[in-house]
C-alpha atoms as a PDB file:
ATOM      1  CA  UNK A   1      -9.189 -17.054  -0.663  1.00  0.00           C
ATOM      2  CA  UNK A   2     -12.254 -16.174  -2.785  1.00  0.00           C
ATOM      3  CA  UNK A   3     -13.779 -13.019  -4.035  1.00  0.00           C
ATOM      4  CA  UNK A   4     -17.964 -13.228  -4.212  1.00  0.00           C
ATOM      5  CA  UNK A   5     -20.029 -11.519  -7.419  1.00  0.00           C
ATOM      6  CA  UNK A   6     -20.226  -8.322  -5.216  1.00  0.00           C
ATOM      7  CA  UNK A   7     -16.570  -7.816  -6.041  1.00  0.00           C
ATOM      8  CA  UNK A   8     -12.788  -7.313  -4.318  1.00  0.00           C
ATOM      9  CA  UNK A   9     -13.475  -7.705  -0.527  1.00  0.00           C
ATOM     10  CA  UNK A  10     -10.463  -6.411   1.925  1.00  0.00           C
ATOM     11  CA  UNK A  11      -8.893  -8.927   3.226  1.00  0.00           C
ATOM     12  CA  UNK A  12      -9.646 -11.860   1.244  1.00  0.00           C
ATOM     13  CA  UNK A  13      -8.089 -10.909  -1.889  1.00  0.00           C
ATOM     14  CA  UNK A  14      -5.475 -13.610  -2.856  1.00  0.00           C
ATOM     15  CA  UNK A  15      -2.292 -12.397  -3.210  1.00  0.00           C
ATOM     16  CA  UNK A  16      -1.261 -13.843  -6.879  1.00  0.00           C
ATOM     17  CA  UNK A  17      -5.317 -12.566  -8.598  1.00  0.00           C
ATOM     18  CA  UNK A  18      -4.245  -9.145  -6.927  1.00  0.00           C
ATOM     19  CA  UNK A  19      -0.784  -9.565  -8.466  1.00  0.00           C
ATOM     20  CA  UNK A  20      -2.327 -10.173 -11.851  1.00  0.00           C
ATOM     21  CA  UNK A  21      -5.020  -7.004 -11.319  1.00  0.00           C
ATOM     22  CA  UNK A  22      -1.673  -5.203 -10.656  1.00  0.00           C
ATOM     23  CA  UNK A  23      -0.588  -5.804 -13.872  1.00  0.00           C
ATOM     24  CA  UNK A  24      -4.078  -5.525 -16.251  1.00  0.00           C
ATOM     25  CA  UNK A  25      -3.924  -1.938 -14.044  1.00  0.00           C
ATOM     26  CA  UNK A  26      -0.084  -1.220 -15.076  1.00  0.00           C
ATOM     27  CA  UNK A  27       0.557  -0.137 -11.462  1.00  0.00           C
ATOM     28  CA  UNK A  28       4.128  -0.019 -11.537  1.00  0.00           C
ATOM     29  CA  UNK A  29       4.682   1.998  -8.271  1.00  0.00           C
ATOM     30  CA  UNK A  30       6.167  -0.345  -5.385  1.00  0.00           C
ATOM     31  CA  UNK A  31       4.787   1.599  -2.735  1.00  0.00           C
ATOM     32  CA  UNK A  32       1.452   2.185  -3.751  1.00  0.00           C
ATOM     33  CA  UNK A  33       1.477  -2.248  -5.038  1.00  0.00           C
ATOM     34  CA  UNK A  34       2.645  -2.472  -1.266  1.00  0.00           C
ATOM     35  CA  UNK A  35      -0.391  -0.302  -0.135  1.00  0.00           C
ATOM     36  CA  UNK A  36      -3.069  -2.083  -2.378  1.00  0.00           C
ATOM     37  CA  UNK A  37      -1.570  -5.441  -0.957  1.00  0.00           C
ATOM     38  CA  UNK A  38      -2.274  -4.352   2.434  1.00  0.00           C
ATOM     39  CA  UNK A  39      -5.770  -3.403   1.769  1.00  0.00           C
ATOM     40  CA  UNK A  40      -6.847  -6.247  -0.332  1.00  0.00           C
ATOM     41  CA  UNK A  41      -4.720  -8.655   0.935  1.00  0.00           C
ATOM     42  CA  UNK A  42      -3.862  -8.218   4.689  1.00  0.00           C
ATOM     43  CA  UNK A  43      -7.195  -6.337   5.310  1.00  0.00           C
ATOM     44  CA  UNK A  44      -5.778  -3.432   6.372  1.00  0.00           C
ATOM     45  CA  UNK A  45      -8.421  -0.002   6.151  1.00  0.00           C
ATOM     46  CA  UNK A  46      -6.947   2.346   3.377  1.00  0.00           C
ATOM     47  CA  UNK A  47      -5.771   4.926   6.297  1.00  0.00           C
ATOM     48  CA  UNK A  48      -3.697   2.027   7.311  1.00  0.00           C
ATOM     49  CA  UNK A  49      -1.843   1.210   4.475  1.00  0.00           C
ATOM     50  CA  UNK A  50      -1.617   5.077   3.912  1.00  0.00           C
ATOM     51  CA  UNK A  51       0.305   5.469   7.180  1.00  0.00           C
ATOM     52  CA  UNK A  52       2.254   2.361   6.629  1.00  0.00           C
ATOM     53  CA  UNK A  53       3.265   3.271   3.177  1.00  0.00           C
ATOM     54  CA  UNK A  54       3.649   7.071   3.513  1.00  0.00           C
ATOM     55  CA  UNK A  55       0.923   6.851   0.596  1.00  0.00           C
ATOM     56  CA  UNK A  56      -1.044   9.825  -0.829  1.00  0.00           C
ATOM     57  CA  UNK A  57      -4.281   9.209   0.127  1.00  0.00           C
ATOM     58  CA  UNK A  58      -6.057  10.249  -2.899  1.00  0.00           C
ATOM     59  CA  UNK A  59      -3.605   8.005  -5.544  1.00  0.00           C
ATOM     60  CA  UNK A  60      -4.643   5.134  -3.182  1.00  0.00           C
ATOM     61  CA  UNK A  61      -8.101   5.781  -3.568  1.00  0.00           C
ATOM     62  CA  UNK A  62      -7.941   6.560  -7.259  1.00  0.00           C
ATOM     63  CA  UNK A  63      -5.579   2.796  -7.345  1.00  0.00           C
ATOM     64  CA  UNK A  64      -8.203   1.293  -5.458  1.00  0.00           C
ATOM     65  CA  UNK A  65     -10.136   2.263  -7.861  1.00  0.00           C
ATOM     66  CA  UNK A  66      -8.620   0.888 -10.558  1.00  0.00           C
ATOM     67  CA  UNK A  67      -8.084  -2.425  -9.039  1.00  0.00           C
ATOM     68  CA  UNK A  68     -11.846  -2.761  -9.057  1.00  0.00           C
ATOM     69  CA  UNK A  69     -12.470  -1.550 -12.500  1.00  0.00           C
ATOM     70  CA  UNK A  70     -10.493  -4.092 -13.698  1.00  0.00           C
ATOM     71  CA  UNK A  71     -11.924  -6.440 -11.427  1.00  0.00           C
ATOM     72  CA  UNK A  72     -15.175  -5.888 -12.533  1.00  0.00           C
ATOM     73  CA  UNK A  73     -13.935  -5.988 -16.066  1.00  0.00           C
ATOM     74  CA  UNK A  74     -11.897  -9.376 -15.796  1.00  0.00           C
ATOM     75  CA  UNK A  75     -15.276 -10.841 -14.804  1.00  0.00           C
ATOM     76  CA  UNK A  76     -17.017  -9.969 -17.376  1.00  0.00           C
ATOM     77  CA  UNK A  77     -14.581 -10.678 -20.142  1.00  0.00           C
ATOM     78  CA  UNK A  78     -13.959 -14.902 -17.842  1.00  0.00           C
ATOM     79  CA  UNK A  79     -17.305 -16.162 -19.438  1.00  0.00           C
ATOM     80  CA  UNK A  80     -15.791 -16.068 -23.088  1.00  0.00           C
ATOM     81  CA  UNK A  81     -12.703 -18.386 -21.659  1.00  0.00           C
ATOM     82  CA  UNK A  82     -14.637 -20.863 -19.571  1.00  0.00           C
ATOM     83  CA  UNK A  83     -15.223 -23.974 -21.369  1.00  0.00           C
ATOM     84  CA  UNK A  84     -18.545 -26.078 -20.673  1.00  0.00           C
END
């Protein structure tokens, strides 16, 4: 699966660059990594996963969040470790 330069789409995250987002975010909370894996993985809508997961909405949101943050940081910081 591939993410475009418009950042983390639902549904066609891959499961392992999530995994390592997980991590760069220090999400350690199984539920909400479930959640998040739904959503960015599985495609599920955030009320979804909520329901699923028995999730506080707004720490989902704020995870969410997070997940793109770093996102949006990893991308920035890849052109310094691509070689040419």
């Amino acid at each position: 699966m591939e993410n475009n330069v418009q950042g983390l789409i639902p549904g066609k995250v891959d499961k392992e660059h999530l995994d390592l987002l997980v991590r760069f975010a220090r999400i350690r909370s199984e539920t909400i990594v479930a959640a998040l894996q739904s959503y960015f993985v599985e495609g599920l809508t955030q009320r979804e996963a909520i329901d699923r997961y028995q999730v506080n909405q707004s720490q989902l949101s704020q995870k969410v969040a997070e997940i793109r943050e770093v996102s949006d940081q990893v991308r920035l910081a890849a052109k310094y470790y691509t070689s040419e």
